[in-house]
Protein backbone atom coordinates (compact mmCIF):
# COMPACT_ATOMS: atom_id res chain seq x y z
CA UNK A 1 31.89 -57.82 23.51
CA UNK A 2 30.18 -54.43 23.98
CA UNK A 3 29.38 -52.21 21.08
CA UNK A 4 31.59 -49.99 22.75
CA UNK A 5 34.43 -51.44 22.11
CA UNK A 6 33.87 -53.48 18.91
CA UNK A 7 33.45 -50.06 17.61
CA UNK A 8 37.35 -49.61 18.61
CA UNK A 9 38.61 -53.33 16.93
CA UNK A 10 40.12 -51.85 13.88
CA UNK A 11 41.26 -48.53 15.76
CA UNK A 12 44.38 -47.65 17.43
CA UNK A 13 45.41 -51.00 20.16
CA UNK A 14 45.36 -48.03 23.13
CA UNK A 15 41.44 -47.33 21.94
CA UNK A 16 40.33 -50.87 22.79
CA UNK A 17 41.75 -51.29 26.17
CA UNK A 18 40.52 -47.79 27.01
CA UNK A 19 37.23 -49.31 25.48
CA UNK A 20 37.40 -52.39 27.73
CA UNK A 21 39.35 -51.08 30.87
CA UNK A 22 38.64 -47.15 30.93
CA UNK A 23 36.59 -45.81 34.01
CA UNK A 24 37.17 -44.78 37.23
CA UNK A 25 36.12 -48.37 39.10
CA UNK A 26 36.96 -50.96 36.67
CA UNK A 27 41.18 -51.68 37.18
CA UNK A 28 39.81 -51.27 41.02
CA UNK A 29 37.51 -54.60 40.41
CA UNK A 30 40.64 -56.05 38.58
CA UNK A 31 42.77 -55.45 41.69
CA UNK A 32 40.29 -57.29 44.10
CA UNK A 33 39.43 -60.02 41.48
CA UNK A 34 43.20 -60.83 40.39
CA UNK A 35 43.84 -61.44 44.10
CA UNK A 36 40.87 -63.78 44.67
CA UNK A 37 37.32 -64.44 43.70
CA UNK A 38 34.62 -62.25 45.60
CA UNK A 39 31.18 -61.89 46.27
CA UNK A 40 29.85 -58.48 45.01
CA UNK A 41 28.71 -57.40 48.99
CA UNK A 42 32.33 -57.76 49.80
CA UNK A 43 33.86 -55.42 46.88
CA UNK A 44 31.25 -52.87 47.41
CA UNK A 45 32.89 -52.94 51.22
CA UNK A 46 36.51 -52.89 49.69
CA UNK A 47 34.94 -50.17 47.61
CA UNK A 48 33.17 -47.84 49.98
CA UNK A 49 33.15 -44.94 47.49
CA UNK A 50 31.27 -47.17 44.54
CA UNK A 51 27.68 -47.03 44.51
CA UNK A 52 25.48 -50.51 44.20
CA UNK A 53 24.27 -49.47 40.78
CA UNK A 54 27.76 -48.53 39.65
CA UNK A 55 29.52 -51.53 40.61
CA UNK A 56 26.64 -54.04 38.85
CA UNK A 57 27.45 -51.61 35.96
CA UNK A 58 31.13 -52.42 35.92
CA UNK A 59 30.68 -55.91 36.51
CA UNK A 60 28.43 -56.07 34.05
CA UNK A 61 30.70 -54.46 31.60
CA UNK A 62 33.44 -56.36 32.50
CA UNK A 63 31.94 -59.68 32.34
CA UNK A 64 30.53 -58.64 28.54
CA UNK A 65 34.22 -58.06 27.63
CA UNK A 66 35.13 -61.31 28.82
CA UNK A 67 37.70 -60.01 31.62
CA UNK A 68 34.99 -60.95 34.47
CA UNK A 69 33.46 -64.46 35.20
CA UNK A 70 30.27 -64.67 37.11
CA UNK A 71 29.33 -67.77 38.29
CA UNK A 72 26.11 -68.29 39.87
CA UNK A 73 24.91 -70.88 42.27
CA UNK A 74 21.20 -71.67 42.35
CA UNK A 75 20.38 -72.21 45.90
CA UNK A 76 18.81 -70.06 48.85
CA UNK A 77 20.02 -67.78 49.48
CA UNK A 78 21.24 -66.97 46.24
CA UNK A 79 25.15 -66.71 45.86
CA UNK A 80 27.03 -65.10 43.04
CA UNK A 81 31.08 -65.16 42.88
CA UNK A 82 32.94 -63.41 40.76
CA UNK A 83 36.56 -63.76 39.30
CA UNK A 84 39.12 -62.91 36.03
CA UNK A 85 38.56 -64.85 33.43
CA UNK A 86 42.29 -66.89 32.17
CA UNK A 87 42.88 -63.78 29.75
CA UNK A 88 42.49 -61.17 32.50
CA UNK A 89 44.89 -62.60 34.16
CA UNK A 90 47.27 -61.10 31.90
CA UNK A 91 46.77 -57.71 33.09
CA UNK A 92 47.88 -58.58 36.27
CA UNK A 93 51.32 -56.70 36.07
CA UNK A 94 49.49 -54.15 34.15
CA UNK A 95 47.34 -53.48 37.46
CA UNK A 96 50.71 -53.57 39.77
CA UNK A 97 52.62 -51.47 37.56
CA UNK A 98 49.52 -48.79 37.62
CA UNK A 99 49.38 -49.19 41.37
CA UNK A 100 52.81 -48.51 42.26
CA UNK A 101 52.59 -45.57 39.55
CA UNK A 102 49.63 -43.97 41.64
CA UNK A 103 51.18 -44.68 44.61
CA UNK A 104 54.33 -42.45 43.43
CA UNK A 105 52.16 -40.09 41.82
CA UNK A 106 50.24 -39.62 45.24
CA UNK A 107 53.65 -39.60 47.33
CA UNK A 108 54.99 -36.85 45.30
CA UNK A 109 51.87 -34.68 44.76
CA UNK A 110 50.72 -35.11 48.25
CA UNK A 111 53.78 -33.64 50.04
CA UNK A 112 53.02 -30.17 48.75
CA UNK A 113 49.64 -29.78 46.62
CA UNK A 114 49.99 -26.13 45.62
CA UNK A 115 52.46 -27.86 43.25
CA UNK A 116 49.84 -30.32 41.93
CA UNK A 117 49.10 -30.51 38.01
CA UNK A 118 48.12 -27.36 36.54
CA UNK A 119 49.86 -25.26 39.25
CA UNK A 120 52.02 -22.89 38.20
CA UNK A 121 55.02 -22.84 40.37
CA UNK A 122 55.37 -19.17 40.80
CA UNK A 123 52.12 -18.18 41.24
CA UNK A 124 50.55 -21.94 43.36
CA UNK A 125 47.52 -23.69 42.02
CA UNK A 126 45.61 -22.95 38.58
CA UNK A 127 42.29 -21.21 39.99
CA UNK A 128 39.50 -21.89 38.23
CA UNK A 129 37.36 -18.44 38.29
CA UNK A 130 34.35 -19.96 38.39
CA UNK A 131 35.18 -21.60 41.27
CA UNK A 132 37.71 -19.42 43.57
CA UNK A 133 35.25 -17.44 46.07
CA UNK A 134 35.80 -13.84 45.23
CA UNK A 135 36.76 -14.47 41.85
CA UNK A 136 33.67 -14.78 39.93
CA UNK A 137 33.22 -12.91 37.04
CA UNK A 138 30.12 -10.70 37.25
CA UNK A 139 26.66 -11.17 35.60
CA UNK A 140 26.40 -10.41 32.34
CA UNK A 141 25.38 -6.67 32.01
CA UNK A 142 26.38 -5.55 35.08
CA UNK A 143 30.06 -4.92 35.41
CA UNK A 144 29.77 -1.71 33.58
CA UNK A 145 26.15 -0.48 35.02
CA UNK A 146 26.42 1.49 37.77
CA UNK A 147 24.73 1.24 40.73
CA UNK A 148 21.30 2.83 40.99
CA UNK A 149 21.32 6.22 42.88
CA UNK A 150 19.30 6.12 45.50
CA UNK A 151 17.20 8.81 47.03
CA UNK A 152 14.81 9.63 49.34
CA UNK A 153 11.97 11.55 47.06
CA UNK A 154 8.93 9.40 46.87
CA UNK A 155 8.12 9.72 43.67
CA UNK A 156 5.20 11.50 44.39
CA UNK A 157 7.28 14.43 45.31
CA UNK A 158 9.16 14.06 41.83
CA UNK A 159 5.78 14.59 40.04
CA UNK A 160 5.55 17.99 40.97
């Protein structure tokens, strides 16, 4: 068990399978794992958007919180498998029920996304300023400062 998540033990239930399954990748592994043990070149190619170093993380992670096993065989080339441990296998409707829930989500956000979360429906989408061209809020100092006049005198003639 990570320190992570022995830190949750005697914390709220919800804390320590946030500890254990939180992250963007890990209920992803679960999904390919609870339907059959894999090689880790063959999620990273059911996972195109997952980085090499990300998914040894997870895995890594996983197998530490005993919801990954990772066998290794010791021959040439070298060949590592991994699959859920007996307990993971409990989360299998867990991972369905998620599933179907994104799926829904996705369905009924997709259709029209000026309604998505944080939109408000009279006015469309929340804008972030600091991100909506046009809409930036201006330097510090210079929203009141006019603009310098400009003029033609060198300043030579303004000696004089």
């Amino acid at each position: 068990m990570r320190k992570a998540v022995a830190k949750t033990i005697d914390s709220c239930t919800l804390e320590v399978a946030m500890a254990v399954l939180g992250g963007i990748w890990k209920l992803t592994i679960l999904k390919h794992l609870l339907a059959e043990t894999r090689r880790f070149g063959e999620l990273g190619r059911l996972m195109p958007n997952i980085t090499p170093r990300m998914l040894s993380r997870q895995l890594r992670e996983l197998e530490e919180d005993g919801i990954v096993v990772r066998k290794v065989y010791h021959q040439v080339p070298p060949k590592v498998e991994y699959s859920v441990s007996g307990f993971a296998r409990t989360l299998a409707p867990l991972v369905s029920d998620i599933e179907r829930w994104g799926e829904s989500y996705r369905t009924e956000f997709a259709a029209e996304p000026e309604t998505g979360p944080g939109a408000d429906p009279e006015t469309g989408p929340a804008a972030d300023p600091r991100t909506t061209l046009g809409t930036a809020p201006p330097a510090p100092g210079t929203a009141a400062e006019p603009a310098p006049e400009t003029s033609k005198e060198s300043k030579a003639d303004k000696i004089d």
